[in-house]
C-alpha atoms as a PDB file:
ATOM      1  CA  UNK A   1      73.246 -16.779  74.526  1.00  0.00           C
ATOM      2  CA  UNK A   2      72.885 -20.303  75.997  1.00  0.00           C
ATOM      3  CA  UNK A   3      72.759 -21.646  72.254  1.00  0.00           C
ATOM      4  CA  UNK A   4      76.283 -19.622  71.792  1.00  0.00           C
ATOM      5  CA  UNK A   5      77.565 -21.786  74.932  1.00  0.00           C
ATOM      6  CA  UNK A   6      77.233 -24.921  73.140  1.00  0.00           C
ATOM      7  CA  UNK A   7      78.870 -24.077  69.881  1.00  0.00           C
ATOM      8  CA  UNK A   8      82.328 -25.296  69.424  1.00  0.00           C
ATOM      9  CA  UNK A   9      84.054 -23.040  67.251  1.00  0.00           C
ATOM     10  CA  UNK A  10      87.388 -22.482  66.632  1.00  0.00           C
ATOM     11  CA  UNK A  11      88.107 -18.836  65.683  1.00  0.00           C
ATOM     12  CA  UNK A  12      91.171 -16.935  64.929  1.00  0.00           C
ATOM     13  CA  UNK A  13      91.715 -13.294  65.365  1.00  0.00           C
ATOM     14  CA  UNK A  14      94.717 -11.027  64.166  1.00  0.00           C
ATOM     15  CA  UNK A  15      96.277  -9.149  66.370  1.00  0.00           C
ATOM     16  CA  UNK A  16      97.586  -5.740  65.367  1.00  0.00           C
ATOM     17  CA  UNK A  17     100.947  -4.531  67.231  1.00  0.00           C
ATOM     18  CA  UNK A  18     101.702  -0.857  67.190  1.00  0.00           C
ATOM     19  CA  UNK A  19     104.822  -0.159  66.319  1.00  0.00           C
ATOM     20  CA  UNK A  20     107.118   2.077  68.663  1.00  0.00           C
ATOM     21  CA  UNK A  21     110.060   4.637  67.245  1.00  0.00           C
ATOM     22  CA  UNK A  22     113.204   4.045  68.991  1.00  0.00           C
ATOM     23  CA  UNK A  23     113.629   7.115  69.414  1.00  0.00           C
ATOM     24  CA  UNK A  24     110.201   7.060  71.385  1.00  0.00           C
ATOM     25  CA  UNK A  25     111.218   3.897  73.147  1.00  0.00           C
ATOM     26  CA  UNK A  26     114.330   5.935  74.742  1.00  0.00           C
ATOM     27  CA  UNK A  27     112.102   8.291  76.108  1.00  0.00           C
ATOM     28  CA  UNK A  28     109.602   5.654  77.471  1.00  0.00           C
ATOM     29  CA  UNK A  29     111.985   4.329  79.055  1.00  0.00           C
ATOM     30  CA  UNK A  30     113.794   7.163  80.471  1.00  0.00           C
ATOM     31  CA  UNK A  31     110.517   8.483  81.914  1.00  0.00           C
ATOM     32  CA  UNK A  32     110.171   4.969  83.865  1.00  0.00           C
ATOM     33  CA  UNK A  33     113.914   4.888  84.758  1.00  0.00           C
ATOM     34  CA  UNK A  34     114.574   2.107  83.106  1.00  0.00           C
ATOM     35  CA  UNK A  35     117.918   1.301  82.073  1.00  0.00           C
ATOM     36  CA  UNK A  36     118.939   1.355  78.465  1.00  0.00           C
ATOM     37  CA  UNK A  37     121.042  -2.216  77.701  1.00  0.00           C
ATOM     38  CA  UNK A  38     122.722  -3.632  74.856  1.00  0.00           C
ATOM     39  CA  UNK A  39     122.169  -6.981  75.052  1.00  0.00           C
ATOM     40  CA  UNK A  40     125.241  -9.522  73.378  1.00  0.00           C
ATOM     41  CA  UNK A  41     124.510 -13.386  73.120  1.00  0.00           C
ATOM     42  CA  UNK A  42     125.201 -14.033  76.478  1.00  0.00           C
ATOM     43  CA  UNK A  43     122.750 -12.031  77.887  1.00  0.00           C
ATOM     44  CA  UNK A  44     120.300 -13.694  75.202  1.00  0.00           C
ATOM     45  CA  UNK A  45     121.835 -17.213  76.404  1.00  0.00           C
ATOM     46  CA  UNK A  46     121.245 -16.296  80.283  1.00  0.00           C
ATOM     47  CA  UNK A  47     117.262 -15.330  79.178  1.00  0.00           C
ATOM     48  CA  UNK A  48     116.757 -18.141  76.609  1.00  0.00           C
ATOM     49  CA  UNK A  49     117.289 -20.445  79.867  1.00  0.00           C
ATOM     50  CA  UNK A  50     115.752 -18.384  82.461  1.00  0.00           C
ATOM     51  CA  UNK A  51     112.406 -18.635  80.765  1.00  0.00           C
ATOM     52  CA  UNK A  52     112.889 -22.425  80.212  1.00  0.00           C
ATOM     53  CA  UNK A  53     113.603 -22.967  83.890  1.00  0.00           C
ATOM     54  CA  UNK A  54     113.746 -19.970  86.310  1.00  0.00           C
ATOM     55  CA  UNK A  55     114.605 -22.403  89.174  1.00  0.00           C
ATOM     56  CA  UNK A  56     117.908 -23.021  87.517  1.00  0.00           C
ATOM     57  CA  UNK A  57     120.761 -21.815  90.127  1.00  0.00           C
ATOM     58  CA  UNK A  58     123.159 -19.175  89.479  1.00  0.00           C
ATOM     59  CA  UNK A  59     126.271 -21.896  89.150  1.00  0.00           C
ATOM     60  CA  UNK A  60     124.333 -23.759  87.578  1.00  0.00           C
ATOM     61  CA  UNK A  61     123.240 -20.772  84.547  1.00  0.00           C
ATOM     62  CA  UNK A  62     126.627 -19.266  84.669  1.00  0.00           C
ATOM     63  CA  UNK A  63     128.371 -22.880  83.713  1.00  0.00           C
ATOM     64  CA  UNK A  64     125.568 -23.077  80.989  1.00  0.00           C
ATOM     65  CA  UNK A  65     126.908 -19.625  79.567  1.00  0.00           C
ATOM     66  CA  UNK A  66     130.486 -19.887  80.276  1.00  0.00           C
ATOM     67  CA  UNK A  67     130.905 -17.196  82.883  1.00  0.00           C
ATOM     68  CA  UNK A  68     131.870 -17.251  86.369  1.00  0.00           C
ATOM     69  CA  UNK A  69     129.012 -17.227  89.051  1.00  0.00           C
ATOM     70  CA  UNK A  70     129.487 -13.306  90.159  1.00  0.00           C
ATOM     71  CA  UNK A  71     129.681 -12.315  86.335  1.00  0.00           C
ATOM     72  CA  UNK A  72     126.604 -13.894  85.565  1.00  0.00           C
ATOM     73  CA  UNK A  73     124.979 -13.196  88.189  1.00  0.00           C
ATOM     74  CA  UNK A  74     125.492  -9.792  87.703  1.00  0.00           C
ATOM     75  CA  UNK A  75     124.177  -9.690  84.079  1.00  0.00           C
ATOM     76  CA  UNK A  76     121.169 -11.521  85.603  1.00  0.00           C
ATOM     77  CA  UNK A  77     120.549  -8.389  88.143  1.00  0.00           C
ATOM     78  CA  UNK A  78     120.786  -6.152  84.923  1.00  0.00           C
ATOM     79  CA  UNK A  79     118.648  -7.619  82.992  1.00  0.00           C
ATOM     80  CA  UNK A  80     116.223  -7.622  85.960  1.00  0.00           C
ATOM     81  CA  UNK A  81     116.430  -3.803  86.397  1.00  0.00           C
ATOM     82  CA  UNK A  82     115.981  -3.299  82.675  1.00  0.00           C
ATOM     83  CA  UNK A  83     112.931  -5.024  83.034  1.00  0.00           C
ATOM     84  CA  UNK A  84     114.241  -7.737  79.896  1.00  0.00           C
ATOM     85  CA  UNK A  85     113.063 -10.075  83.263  1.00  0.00           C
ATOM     86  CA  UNK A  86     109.280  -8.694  84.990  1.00  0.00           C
ATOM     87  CA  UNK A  87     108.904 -11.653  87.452  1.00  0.00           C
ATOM     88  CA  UNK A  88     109.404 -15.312  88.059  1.00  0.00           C
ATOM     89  CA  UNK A  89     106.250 -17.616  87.707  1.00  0.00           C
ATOM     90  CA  UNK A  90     105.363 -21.452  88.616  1.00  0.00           C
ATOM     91  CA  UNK A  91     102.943 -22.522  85.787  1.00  0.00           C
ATOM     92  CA  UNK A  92     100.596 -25.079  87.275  1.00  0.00           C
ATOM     93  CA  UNK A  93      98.830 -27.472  85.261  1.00  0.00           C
ATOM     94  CA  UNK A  94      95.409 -26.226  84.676  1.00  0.00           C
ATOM     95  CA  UNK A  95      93.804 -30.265  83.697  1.00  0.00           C
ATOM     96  CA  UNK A  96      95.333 -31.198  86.736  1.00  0.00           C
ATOM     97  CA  UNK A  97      93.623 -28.062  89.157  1.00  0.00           C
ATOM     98  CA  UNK A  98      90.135 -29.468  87.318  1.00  0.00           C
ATOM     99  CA  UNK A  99      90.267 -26.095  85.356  1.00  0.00           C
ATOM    100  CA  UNK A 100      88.669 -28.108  82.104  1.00  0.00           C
ATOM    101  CA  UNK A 101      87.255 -26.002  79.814  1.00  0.00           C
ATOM    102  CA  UNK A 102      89.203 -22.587  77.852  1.00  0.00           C
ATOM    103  CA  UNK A 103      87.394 -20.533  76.155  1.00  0.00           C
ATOM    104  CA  UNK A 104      87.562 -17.501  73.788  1.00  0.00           C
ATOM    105  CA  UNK A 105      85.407 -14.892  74.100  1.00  0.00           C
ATOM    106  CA  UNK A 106      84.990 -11.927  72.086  1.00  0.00           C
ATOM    107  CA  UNK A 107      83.322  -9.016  73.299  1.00  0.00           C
ATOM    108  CA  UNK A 108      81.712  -5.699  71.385  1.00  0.00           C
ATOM    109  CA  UNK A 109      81.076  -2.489  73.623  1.00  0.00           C
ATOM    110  CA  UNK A 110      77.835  -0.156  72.912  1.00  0.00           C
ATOM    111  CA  UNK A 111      80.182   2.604  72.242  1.00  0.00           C
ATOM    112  CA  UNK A 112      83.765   2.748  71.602  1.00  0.00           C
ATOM    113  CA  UNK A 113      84.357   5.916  74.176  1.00  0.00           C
ATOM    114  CA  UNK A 114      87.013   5.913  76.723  1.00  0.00           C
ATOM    115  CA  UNK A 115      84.956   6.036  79.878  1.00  0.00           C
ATOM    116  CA  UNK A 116      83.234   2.536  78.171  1.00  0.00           C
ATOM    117  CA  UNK A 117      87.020   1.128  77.607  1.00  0.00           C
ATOM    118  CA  UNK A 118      87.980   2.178  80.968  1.00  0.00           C
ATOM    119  CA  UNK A 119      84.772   0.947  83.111  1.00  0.00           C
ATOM    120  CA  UNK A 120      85.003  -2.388  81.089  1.00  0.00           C
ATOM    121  CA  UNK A 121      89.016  -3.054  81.394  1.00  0.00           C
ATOM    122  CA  UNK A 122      88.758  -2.293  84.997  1.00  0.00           C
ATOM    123  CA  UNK A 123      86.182  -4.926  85.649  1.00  0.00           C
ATOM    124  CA  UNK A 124      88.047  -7.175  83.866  1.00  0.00           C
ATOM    125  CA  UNK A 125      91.032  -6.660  85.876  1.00  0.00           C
ATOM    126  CA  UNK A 126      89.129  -7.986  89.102  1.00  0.00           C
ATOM    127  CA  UNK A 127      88.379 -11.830  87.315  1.00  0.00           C
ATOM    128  CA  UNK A 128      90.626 -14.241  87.848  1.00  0.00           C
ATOM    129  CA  UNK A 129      89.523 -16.516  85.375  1.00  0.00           C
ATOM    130  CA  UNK A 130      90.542 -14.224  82.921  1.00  0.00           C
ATOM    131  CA  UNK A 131      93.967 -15.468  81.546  1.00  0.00           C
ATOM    132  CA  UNK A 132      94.201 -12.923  78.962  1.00  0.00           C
ATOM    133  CA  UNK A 133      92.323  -9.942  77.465  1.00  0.00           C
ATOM    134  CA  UNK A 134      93.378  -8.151  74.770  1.00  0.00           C
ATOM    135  CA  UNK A 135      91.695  -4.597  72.850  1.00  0.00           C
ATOM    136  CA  UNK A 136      91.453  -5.645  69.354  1.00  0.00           C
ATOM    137  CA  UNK A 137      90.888  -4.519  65.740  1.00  0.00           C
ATOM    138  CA  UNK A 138      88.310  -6.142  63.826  1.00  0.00           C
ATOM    139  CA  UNK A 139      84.798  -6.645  64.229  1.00  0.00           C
ATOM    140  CA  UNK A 140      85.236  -7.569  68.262  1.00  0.00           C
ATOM    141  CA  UNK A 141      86.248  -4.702  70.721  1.00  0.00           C
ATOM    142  CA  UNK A 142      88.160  -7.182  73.218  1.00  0.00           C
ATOM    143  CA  UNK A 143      89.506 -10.852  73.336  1.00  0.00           C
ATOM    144  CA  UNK A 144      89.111 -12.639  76.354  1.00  0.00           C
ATOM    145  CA  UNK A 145      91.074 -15.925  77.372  1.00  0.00           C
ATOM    146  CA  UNK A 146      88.958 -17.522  79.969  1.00  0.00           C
ATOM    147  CA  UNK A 147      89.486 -21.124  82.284  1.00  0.00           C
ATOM    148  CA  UNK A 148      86.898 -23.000  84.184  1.00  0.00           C
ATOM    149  CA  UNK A 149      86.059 -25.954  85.530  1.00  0.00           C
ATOM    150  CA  UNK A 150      82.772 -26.587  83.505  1.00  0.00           C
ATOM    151  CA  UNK A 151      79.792 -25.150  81.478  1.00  0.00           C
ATOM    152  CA  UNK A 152      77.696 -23.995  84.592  1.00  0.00           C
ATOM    153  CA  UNK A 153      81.035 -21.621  85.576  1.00  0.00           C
ATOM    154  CA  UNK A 154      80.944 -20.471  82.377  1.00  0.00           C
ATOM    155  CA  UNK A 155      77.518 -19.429  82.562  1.00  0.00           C
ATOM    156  CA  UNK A 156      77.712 -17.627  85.373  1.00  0.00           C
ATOM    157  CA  UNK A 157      80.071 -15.476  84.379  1.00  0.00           C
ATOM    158  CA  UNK A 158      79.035 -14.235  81.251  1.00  0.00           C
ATOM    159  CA  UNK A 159      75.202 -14.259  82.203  1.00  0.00           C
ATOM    160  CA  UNK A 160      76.134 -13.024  85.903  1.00  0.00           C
ATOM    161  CA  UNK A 161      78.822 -10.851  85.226  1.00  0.00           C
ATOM    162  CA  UNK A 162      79.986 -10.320  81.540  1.00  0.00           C
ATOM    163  CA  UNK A 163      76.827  -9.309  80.541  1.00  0.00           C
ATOM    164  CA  UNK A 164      76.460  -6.776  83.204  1.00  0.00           C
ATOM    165  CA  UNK A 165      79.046  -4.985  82.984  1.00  0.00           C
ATOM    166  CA  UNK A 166      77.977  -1.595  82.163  1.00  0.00           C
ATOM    167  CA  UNK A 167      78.550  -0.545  78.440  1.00  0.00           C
ATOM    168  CA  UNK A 168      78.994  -4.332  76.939  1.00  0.00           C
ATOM    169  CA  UNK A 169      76.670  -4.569  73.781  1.00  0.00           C
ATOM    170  CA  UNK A 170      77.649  -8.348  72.347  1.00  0.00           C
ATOM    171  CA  UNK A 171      79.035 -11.501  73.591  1.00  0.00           C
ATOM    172  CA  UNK A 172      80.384 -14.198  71.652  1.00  0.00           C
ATOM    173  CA  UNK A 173      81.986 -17.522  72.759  1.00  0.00           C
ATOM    174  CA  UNK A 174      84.591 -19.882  70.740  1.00  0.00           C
ATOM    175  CA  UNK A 175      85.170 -23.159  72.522  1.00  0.00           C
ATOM    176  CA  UNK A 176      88.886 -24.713  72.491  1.00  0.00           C
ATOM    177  CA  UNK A 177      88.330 -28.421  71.590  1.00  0.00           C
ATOM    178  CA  UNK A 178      91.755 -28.939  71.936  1.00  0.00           C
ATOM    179  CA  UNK A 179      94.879 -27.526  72.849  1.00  0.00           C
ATOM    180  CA  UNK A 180      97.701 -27.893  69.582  1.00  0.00           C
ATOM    181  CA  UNK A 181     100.510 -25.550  71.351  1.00  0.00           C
ATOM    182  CA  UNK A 182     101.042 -23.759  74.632  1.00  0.00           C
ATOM    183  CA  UNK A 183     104.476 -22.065  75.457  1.00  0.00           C
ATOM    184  CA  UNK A 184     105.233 -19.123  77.679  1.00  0.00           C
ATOM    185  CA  UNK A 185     108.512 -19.162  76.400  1.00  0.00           C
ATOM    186  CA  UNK A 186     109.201 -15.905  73.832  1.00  0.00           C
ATOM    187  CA  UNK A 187     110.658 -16.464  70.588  1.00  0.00           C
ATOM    188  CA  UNK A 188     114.530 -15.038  70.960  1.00  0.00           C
ATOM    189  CA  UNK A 189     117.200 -14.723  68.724  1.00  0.00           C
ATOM    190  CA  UNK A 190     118.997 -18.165  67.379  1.00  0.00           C
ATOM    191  CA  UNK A 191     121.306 -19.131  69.015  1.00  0.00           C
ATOM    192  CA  UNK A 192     120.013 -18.031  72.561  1.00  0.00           C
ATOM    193  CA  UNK A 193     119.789 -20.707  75.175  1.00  0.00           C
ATOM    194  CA  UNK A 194     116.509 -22.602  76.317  1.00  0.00           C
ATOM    195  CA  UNK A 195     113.559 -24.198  74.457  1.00  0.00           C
ATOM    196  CA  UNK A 196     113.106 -21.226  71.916  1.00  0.00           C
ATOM    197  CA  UNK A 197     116.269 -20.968  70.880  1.00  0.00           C
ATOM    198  CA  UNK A 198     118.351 -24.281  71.585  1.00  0.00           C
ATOM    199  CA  UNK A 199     120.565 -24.911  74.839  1.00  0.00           C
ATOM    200  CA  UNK A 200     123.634 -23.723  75.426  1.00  0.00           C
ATOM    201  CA  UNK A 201     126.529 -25.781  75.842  1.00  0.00           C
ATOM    202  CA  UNK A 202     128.846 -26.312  78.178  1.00  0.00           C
ATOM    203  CA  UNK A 203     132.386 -26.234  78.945  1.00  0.00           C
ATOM    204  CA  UNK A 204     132.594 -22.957  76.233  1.00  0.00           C
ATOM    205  CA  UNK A 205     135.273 -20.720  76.569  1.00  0.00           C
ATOM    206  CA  UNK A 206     134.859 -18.492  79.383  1.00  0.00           C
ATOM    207  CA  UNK A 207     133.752 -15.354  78.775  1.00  0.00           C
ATOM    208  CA  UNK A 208     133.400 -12.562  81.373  1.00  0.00           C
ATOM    209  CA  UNK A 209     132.049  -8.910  81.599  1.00  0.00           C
ATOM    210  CA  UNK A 210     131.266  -6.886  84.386  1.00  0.00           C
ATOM    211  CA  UNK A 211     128.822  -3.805  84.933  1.00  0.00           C
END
């Protein structure tokens, strides 16, 4: 395992999305109360900057957009309650925190059973220096993201705790040498405002709708 720590690989793994009826999204969404709205290039503008800069201020957004600040604020709530918007982050910079050295780890389970999934996703849960896990198709049972501050972390965790967590049958480790592209910013629609989709301008015509 220690001779897997030292190997720096990079590896790509495809993801496969399941798809979801819209018929069965309605009902998903029904059953968590979630309202169901039809989003128009405003509200597309108003998340395209959001996720660029969630500190921007409400005059501030609404100018961007061409509304007036109760209008857009109000689309802003909405979007909130429809859960388009789940929280507002700070992203800290994980060089400057000494957090050094990402790696990707892919992990294989004795047996694919549901108590197995279950006991391991749990445990997972409880690590903080787990960015990202994801169940996977392929050869691997689950994709880890993981940041530390050097080897000896590393090593720890998988030898102290990876490895013992109950059901886990393989381990193996992909160092990043170097990072190409990071965004938390989603792809939107073009035309949307912020990073992915090109600001807005302003001084628009004014546009207004209220819910």
């Amino acid at each position: 395992m220690l001779a897997r720590l030292r190997e720096h690989v990079v590896s790509f793994t495809l993801i496969k999305f399941a798809k979801i009826s819209i018929d069965d999204r309605k009902i998903l969404m029904k059953q968590h109360e979630i309202p169901d709205l039809r989003l128009d290039a405003i509200d597309w503008q108003i998340l395209g900057l959001l996720q660029g800069d969630a500190r921007m201020s409400n005059v501030e957004l609404a100018k961007e957009v061409g509304l007036s600040p109760s209008p857009c604020l109000n689309r802003v709530r909405a979007l909130e309650e429809a859960r388009y918007i789940s929280r507002y982050v700070t992203l800290l910079d994980a060089l400057r925190l000494g957090l050094k050295v990402s790696v990707f780890i892919q992990v294989t389970l004795e047996r694919q059973i549901e108590p197995a999934l279950d006991t391991f996703e749990k445990a997972i849960r409880g690590r903080p220096e787990v960015m990202e896990c994801y169940l996977m198709t392929g050869d691997a049972d689950y994709l880890l993201r993981v940041v530390v501050p050097d080897i000896q972390v590393l090593e720890d965790f998988i030898l102290n705790f990876l490895s013992r967590v109950p059901g886990v049958g393989n381990i193996k480790s992909s160092f990043a040498l170097k990072q190409v592209k990071y965004q938390t910013a989603l792809p939107l629609p073009i035309g949307a405002g912020g990073p992915a989709g090109g600001r807005a301008r302003s001084g628009r015509k004014r546009q207004a709708r209220n819910r």
